[in-house]
PDB file of N, CA and C in Angstrom:
ATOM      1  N   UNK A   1       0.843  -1.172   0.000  1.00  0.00           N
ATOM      2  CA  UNK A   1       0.000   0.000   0.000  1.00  0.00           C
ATOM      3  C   UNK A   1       0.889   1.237   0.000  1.00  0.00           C
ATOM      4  N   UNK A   2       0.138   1.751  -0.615  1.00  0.00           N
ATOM      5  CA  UNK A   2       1.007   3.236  -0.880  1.00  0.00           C
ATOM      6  C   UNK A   2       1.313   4.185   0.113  1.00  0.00           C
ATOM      7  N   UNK A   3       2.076   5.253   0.559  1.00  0.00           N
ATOM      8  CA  UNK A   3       1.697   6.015   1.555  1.00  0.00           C
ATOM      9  C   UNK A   3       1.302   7.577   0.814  1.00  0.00           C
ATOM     10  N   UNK A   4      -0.182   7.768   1.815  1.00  0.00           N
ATOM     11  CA  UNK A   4      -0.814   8.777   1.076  1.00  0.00           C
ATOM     12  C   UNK A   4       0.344  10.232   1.023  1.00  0.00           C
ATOM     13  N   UNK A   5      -0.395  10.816   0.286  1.00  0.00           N
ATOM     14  CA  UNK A   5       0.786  11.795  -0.492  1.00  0.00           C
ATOM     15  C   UNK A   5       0.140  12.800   0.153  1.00  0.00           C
ATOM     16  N   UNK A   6       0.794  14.132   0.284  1.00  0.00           N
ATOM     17  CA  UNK A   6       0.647  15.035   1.350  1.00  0.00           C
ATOM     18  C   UNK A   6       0.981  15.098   3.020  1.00  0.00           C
ATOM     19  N   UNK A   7       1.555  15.885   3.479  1.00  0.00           N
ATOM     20  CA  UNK A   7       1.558  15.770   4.751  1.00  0.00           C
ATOM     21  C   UNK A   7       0.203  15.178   5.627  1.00  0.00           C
ATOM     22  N   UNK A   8       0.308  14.706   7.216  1.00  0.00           N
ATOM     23  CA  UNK A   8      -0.754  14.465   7.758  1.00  0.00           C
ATOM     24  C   UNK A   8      -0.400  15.543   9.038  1.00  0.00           C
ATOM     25  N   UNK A   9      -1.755  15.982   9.284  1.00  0.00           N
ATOM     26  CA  UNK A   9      -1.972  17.310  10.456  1.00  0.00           C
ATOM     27  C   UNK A   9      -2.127  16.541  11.649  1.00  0.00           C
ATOM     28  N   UNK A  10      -0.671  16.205  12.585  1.00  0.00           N
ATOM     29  CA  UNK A  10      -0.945  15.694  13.601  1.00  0.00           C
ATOM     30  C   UNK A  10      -2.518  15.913  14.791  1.00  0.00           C
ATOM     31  N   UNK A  11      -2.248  17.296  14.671  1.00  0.00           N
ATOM     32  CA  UNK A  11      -3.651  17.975  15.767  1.00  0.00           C
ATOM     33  C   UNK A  11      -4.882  17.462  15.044  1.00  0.00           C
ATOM     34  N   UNK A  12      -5.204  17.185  13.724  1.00  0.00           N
ATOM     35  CA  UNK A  12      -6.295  16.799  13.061  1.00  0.00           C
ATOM     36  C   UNK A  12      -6.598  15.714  13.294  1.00  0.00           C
ATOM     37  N   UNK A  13      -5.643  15.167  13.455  1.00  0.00           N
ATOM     38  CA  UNK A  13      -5.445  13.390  13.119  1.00  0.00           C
ATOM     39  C   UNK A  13      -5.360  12.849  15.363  1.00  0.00           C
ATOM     40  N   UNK A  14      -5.418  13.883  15.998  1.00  0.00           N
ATOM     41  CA  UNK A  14      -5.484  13.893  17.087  1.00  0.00           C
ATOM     42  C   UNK A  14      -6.758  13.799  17.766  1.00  0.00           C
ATOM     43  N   UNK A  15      -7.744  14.939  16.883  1.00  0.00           N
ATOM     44  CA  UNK A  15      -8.618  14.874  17.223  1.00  0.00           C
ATOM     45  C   UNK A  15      -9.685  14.118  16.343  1.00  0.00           C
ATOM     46  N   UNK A  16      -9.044  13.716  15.853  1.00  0.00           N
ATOM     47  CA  UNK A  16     -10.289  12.372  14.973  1.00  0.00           C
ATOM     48  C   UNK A  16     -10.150  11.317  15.810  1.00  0.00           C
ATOM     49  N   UNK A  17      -8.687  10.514  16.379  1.00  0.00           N
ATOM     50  CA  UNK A  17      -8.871   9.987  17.408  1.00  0.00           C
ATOM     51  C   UNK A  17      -9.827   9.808  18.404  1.00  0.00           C
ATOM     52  N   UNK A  18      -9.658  11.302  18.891  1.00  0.00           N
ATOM     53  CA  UNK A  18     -10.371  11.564  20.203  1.00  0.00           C
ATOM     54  C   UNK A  18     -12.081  11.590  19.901  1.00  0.00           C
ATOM     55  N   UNK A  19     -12.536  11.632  18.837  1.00  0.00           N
ATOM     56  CA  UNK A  19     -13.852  11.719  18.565  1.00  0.00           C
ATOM     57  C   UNK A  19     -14.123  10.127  18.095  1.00  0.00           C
ATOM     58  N   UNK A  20     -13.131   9.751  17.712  1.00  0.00           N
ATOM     59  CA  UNK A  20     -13.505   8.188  17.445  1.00  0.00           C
ATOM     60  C   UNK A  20     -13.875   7.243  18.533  1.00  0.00           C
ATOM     61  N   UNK A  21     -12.851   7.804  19.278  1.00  0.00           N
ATOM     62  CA  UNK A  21     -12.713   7.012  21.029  1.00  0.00           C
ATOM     63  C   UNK A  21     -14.402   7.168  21.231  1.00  0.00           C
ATOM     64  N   UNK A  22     -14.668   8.733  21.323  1.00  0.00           N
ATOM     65  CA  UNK A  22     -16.112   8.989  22.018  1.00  0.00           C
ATOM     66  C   UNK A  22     -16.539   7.974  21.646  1.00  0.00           C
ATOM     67  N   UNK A  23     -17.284   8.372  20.046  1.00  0.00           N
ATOM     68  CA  UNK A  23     -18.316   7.483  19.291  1.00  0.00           C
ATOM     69  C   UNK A  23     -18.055   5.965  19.596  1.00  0.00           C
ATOM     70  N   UNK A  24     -17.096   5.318  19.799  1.00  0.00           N
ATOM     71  CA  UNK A  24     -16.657   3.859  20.211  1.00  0.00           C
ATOM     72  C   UNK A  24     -17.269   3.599  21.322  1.00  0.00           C
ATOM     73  N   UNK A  25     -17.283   4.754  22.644  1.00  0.00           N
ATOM     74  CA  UNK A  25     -17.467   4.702  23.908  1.00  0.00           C
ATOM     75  C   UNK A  25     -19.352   4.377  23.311  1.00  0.00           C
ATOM     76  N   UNK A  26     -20.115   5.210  23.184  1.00  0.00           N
ATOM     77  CA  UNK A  26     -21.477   5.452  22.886  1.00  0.00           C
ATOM     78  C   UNK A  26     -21.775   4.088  22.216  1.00  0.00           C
ATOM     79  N   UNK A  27     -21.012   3.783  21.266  1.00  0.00           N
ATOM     80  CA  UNK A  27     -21.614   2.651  20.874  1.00  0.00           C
ATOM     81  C   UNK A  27     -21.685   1.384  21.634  1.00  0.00           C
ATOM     82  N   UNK A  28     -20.356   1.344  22.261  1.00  0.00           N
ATOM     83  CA  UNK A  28     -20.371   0.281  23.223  1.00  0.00           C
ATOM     84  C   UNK A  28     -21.481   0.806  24.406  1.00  0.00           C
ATOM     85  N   UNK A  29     -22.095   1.392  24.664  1.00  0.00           N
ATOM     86  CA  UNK A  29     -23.100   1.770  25.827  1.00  0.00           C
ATOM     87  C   UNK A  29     -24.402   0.912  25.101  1.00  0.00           C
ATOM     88  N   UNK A  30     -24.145   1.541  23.730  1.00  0.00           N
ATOM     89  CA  UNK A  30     -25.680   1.058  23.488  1.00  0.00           C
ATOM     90  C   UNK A  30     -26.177  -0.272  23.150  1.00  0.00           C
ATOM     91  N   UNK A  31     -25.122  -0.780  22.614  1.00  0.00           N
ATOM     92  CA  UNK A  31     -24.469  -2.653  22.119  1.00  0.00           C
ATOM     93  C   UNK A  31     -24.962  -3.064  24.222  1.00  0.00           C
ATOM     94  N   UNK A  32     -24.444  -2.834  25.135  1.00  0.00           N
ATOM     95  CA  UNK A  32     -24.449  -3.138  26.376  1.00  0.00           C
ATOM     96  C   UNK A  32     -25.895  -3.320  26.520  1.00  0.00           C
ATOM     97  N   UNK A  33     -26.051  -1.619  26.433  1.00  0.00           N
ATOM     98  CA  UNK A  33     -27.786  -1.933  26.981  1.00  0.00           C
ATOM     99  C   UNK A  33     -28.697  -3.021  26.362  1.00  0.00           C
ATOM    100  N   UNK A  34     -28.969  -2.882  24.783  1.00  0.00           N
ATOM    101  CA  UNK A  34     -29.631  -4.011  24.153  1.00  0.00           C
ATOM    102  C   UNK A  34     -29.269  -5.178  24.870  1.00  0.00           C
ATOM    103  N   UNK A  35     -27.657  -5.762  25.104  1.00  0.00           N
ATOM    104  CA  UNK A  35     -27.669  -6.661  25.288  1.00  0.00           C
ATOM    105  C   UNK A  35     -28.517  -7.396  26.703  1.00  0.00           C
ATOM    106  N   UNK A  36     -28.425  -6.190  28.017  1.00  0.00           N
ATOM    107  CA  UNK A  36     -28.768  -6.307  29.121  1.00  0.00           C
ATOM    108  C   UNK A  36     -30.165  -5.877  29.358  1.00  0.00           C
ATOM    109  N   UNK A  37     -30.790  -5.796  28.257  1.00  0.00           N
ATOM    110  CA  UNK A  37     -32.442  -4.910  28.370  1.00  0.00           C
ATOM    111  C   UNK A  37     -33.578  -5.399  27.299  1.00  0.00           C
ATOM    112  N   UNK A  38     -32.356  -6.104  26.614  1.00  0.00           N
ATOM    113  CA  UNK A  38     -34.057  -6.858  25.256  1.00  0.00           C
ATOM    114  C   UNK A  38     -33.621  -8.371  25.503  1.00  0.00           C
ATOM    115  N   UNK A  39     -34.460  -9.106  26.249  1.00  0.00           N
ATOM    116  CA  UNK A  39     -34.453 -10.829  26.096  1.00  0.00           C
ATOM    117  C   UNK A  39     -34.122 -11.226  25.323  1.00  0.00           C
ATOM    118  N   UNK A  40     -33.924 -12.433  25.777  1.00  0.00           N
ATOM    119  CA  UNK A  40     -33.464 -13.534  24.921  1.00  0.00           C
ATOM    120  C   UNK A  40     -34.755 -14.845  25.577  1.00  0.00           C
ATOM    121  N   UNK A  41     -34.496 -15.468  24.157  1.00  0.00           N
ATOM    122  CA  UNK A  41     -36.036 -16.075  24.123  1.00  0.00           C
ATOM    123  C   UNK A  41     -36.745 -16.638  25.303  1.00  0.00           C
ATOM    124  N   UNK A  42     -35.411 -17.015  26.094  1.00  0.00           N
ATOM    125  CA  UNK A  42     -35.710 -18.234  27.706  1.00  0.00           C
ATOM    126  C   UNK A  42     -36.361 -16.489  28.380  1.00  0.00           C
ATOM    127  N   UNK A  43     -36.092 -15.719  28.384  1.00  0.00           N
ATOM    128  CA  UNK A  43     -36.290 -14.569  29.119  1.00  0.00           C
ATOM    129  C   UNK A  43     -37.523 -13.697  28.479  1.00  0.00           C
ATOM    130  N   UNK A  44     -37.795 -14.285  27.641  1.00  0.00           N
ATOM    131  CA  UNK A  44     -38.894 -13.186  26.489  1.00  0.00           C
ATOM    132  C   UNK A  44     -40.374 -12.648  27.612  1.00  0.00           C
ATOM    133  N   UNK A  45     -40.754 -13.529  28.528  1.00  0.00           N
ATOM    134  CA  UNK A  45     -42.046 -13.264  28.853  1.00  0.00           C
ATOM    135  C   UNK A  45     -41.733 -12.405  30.280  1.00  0.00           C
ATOM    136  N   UNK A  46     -40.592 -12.289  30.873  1.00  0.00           N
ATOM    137  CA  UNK A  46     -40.087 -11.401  31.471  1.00  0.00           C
ATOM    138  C   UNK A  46     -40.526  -9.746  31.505  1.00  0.00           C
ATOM    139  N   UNK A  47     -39.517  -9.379  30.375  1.00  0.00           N
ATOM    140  CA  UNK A  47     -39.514  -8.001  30.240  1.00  0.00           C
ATOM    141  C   UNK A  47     -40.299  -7.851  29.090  1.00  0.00           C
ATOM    142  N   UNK A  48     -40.932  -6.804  28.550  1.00  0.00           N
ATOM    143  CA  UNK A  48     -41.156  -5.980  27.539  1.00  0.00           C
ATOM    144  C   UNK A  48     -40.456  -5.628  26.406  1.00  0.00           C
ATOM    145  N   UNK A  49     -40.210  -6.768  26.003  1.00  0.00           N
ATOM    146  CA  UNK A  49     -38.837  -5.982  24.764  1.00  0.00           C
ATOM    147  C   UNK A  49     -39.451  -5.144  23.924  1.00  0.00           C
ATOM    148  N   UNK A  50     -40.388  -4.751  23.479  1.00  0.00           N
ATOM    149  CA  UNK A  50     -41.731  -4.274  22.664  1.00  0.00           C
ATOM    150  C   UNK A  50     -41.209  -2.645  23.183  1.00  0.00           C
ATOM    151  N   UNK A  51     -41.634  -2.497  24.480  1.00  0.00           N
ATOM    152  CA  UNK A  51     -41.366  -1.227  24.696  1.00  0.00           C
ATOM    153  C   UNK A  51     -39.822  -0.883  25.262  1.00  0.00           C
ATOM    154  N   UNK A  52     -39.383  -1.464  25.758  1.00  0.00           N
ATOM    155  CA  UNK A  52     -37.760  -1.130  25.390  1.00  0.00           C
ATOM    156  C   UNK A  52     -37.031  -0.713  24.289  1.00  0.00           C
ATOM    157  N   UNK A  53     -37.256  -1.328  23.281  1.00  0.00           N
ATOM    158  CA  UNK A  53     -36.747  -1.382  21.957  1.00  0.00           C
ATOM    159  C   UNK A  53     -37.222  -0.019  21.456  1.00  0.00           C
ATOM    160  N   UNK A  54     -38.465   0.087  22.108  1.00  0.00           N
ATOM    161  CA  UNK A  54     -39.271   1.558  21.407  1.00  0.00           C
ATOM    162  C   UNK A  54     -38.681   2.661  21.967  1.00  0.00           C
ATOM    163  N   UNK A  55     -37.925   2.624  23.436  1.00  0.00           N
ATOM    164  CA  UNK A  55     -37.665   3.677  24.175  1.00  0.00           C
ATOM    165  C   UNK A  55     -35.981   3.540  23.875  1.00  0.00           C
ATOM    166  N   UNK A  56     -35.608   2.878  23.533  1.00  0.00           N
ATOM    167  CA  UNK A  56     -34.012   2.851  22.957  1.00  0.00           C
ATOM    168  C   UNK A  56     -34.045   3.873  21.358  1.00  0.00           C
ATOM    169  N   UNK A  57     -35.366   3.245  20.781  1.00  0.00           N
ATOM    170  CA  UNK A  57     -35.228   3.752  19.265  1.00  0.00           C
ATOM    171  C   UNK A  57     -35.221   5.148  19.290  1.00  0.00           C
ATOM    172  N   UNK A  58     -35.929   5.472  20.766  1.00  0.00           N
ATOM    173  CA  UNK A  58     -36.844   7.295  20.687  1.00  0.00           C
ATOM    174  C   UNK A  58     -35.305   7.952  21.198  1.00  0.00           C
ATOM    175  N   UNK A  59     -34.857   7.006  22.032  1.00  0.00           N
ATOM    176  CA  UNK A  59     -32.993   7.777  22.631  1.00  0.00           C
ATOM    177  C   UNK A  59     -32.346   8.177  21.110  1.00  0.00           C
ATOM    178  N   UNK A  60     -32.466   6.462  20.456  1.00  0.00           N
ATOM    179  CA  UNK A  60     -31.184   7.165  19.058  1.00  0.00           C
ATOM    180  C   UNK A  60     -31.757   8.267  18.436  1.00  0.00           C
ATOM    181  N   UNK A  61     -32.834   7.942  18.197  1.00  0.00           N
ATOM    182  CA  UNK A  61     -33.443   9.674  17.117  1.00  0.00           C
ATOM    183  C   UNK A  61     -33.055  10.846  18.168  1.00  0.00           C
ATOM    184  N   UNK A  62     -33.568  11.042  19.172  1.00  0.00           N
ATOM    185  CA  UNK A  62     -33.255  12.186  19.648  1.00  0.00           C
ATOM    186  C   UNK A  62     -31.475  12.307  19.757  1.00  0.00           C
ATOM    187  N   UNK A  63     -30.370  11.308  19.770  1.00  0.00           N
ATOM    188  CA  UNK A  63     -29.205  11.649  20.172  1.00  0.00           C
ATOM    189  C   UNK A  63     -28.828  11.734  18.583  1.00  0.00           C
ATOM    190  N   UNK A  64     -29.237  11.075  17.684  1.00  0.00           N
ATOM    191  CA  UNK A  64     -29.205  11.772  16.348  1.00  0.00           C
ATOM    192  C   UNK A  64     -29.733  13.392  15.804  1.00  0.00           C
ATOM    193  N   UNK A  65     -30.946  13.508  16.355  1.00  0.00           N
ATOM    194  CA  UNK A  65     -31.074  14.856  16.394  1.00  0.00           C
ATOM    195  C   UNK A  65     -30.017  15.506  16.840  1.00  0.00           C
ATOM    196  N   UNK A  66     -30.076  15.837  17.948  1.00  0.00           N
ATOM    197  CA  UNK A  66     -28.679  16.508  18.579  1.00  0.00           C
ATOM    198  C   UNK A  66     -27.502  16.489  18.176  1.00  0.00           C
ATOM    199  N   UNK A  67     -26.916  15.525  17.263  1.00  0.00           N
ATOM    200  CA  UNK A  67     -25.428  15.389  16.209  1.00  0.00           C
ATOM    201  C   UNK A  67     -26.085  16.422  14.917  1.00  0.00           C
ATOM    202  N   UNK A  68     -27.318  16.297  14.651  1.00  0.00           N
ATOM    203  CA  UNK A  68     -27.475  17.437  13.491  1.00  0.00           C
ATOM    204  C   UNK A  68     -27.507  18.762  13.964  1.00  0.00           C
ATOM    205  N   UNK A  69     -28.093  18.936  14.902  1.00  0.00           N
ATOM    206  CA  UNK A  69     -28.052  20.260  15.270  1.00  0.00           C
ATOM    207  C   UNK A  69     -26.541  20.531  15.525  1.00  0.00           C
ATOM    208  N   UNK A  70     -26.101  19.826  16.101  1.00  0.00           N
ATOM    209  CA  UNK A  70     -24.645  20.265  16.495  1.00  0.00           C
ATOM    210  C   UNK A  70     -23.975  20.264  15.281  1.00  0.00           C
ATOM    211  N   UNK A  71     -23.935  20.053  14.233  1.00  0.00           N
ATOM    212  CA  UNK A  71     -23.513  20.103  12.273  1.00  0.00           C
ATOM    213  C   UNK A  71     -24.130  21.270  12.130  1.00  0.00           C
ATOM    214  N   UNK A  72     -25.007  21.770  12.081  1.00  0.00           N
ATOM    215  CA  UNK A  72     -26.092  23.029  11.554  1.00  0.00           C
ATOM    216  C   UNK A  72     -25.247  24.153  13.120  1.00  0.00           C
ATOM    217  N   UNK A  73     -24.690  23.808  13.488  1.00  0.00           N
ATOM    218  CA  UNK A  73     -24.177  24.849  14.588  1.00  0.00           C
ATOM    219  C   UNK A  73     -23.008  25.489  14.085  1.00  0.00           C
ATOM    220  N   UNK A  74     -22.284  24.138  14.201  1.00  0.00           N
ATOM    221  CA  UNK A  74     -20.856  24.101  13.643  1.00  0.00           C
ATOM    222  C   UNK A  74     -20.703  25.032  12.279  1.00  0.00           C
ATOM    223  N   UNK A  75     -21.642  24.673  11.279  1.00  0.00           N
ATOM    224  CA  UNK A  75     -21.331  25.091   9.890  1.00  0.00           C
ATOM    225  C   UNK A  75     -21.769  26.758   9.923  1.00  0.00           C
ATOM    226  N   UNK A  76     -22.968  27.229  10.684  1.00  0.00           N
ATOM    227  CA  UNK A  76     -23.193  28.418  10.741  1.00  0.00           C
ATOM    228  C   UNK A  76     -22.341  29.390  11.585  1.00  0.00           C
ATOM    229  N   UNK A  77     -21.351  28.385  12.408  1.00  0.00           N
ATOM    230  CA  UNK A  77     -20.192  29.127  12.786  1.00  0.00           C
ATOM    231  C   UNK A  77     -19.346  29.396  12.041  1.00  0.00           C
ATOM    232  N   UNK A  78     -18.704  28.486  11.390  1.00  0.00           N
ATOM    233  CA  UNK A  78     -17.398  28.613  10.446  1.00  0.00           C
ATOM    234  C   UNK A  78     -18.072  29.792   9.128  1.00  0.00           C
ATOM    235  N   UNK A  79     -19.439  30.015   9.161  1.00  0.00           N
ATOM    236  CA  UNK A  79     -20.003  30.591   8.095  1.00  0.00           C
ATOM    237  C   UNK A  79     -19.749  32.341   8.326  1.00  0.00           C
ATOM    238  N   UNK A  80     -20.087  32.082   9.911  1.00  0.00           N
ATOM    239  CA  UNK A  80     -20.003  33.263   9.954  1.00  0.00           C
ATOM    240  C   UNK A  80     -18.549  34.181  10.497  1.00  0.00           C
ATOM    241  N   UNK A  81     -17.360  33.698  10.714  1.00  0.00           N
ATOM    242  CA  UNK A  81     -16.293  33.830  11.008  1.00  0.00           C
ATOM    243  C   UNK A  81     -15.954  33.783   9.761  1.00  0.00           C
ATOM    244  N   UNK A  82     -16.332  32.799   8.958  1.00  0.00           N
ATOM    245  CA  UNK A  82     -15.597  33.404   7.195  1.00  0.00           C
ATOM    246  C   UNK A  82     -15.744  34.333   7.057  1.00  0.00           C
ATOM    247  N   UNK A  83     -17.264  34.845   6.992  1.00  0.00           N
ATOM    248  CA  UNK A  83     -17.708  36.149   6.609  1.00  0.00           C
ATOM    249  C   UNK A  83     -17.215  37.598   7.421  1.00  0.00           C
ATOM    250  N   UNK A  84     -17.087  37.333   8.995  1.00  0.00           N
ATOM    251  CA  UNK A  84     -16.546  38.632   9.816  1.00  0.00           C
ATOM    252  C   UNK A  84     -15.259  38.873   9.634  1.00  0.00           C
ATOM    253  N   UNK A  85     -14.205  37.656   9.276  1.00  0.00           N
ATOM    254  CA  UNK A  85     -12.970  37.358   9.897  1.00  0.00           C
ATOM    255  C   UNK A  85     -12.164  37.116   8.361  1.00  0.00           C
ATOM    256  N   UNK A  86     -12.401  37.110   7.202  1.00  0.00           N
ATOM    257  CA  UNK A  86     -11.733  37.072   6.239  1.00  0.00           C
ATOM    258  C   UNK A  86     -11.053  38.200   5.787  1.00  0.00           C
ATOM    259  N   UNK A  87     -11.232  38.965   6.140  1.00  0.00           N
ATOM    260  CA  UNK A  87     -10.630  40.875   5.472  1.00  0.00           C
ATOM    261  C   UNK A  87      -9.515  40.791   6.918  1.00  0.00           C
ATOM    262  N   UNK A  88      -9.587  40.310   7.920  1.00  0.00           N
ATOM    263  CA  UNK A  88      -8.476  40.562   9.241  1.00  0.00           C
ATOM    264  C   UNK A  88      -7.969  39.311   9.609  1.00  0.00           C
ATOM    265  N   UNK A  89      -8.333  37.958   9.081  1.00  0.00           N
ATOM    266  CA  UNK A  89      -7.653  37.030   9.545  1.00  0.00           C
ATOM    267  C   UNK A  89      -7.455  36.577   8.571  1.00  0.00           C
ATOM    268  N   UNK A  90      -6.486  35.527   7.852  1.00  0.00           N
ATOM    269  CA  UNK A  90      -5.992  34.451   6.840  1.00  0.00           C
ATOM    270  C   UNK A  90      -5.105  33.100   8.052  1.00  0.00           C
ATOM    271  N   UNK A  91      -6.757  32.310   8.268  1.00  0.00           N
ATOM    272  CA  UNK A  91      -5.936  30.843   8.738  1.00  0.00           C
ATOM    273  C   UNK A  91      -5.022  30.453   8.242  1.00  0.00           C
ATOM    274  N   UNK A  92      -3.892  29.668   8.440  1.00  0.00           N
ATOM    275  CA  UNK A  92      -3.122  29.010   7.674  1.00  0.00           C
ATOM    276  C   UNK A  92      -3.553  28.150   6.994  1.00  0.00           C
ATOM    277  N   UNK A  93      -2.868  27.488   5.833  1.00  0.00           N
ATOM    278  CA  UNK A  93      -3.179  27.249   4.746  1.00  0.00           C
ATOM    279  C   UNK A  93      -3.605  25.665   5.034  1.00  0.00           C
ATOM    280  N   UNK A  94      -2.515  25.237   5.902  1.00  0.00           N
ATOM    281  CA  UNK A  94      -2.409  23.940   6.230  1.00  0.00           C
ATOM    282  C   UNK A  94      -3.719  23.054   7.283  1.00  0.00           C
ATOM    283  N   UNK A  95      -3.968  24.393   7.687  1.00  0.00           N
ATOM    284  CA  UNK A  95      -5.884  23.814   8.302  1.00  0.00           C
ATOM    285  C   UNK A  95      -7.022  23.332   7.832  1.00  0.00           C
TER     286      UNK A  95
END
């Protein structure tokens, strides 16, 4: 395999890490819970998997909501710092 061409932005490549870790963390929460909260067949007449499953599904939409809003945040920031901050600032190139 080739090695990609261009430098790599340690701090970039730092914090993709660190956001990967999160999202790893979250997923393993939610892999856990299913596992510890929706039966298994010897266990089915137990709990409610019916409404568990429903109140897990209503968590992901809403914690999906909240990753869009936080995109629609993000972008109307960088939107508007282009727009105030381009005539007095020039980021470096390499960002």
């Amino acid at each position: 395999m080739a090695a990609p061409s261009g430098g790599v932005n340690c701090e970039e490549f730092a914090e993709f890490q660190e956001l990967l870790k999160v999202m790893r963390t979250i997923d393993d929460r939610i892999v856990h819970e299913l596992n510890t909260t929706v039966p298994t067949a010897s266990f089915a007449g137990k709990i409610d998997a019916s409404q568990t499953c429903k109140q897990l599904y209503e968590s992901l939409k809403w914690m999906q909501s909240e990753l869009n809003v936080e995109e629609v945040v993000n972008d109307r920031s960088w939107k508007v710092f282009n727009e105030r901050c381009r005539i007095h600032f020039k980021p470096p190139k390499n960002e």
